[in-house]
Protein backbone atom coordinates (compact mmCIF):
# COMPACT_ATOMS: atom_id res chain seq x y z
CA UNK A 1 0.00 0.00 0.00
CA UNK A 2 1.41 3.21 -0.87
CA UNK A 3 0.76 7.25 0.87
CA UNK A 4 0.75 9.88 -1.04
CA UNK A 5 1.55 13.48 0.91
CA UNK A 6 0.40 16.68 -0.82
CA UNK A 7 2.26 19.54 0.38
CA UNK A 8 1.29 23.27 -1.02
CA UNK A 9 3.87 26.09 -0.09
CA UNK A 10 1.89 28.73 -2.05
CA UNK A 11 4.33 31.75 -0.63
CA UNK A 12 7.39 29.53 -0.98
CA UNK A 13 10.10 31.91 -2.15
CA UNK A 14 8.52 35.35 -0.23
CA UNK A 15 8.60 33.69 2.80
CA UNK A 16 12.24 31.96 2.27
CA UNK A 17 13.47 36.50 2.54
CA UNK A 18 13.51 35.70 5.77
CA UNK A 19 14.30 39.69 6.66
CA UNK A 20 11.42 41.37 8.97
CA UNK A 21 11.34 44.23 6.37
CA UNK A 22 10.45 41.85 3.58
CA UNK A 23 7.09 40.68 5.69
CA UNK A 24 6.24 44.13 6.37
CA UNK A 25 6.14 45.28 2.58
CA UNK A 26 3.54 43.51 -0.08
CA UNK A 27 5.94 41.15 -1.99
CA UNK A 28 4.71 38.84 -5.15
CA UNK A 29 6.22 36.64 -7.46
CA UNK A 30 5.94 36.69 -11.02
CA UNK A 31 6.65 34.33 -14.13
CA UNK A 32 7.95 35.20 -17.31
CA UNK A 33 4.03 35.70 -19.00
CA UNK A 34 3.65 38.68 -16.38
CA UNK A 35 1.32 37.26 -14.34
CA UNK A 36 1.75 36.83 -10.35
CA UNK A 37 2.22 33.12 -9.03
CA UNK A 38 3.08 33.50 -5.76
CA UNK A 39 2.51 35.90 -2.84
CA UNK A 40 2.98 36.89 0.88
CA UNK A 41 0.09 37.46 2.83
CA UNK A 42 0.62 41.48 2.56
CA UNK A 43 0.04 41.64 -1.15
CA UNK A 44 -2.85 39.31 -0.46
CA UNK A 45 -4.28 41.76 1.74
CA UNK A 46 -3.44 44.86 -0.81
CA UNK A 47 -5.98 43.09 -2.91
CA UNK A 48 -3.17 41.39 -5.07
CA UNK A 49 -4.46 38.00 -6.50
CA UNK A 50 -2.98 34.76 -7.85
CA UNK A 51 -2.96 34.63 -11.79
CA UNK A 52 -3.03 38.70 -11.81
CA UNK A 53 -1.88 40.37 -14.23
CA UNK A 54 1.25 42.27 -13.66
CA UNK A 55 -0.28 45.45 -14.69
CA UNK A 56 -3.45 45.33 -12.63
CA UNK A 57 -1.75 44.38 -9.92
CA UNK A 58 0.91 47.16 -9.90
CA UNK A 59 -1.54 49.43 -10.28
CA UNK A 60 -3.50 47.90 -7.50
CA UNK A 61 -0.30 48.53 -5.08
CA UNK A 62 2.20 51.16 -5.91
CA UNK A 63 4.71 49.61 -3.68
CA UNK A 64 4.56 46.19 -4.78
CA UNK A 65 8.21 44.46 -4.44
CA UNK A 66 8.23 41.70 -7.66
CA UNK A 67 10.75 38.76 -7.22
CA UNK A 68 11.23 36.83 -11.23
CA UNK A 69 9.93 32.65 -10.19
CA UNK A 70 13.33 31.19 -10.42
CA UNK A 71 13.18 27.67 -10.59
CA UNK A 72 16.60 26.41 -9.42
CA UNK A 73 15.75 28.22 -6.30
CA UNK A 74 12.80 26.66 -5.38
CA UNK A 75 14.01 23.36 -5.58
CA UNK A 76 17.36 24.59 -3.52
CA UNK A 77 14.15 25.95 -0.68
CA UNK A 78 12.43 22.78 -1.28
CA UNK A 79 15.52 20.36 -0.81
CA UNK A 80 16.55 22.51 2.45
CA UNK A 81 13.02 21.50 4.14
C-alpha cells in the first residue's frame, strides 16, 4: 500500500526573505508571462491576487516588491526542508 503526501507552499520563495522588512512590505512573485504566481500574505491583503496580471496588480499597489519565479531556487528551498 502506498501514501501519497500533498504539500502546497503557495508563498514559498517570499517567505524563504527571511528579513522582517520583507514581511512588512507587499511582496509577489511573477513568471515570465507577467502574471503573479506566488505571494505573501501582505500583497494578499493589498488586494493582489494569484494569476493577476502584472499590470493590474501594480496598479493595484504602488509599492509592490516583484521577485522573477526562479526555478533552481525553489528546488534549492524545497531540498533545504
Amino acid at each position: 500500500m502506498a501514501l501519497y503526501l500533498y504539500l502546497q507552499f503557495p508563498a514559498l520563495q517570499p517567505d524563504s526573505l527571511g528579513c522582517t522588512a520583507a514581511q512588512q512590505l507587499p511582496v509577489a512573485v511573477v513568471n515570465e508571462q507577467h502574471s503573479i504566481v506566488q505571494l505573501n500574505t501582505v500583497a494578499e491583503q493589498q488586494g493582489i491576487a494569484l494569476n493577476m496580471a502584472l499590470g493590474t496588480a501594480a496598479a493595484l499597489c504602488h509599492n509592490l516588491q516583484l521577485l522573477p519565479y526562479q526555478t533552481q531556487l525553489q528546488l534549492n528551498i524545497l531540498q533545504s526542508v
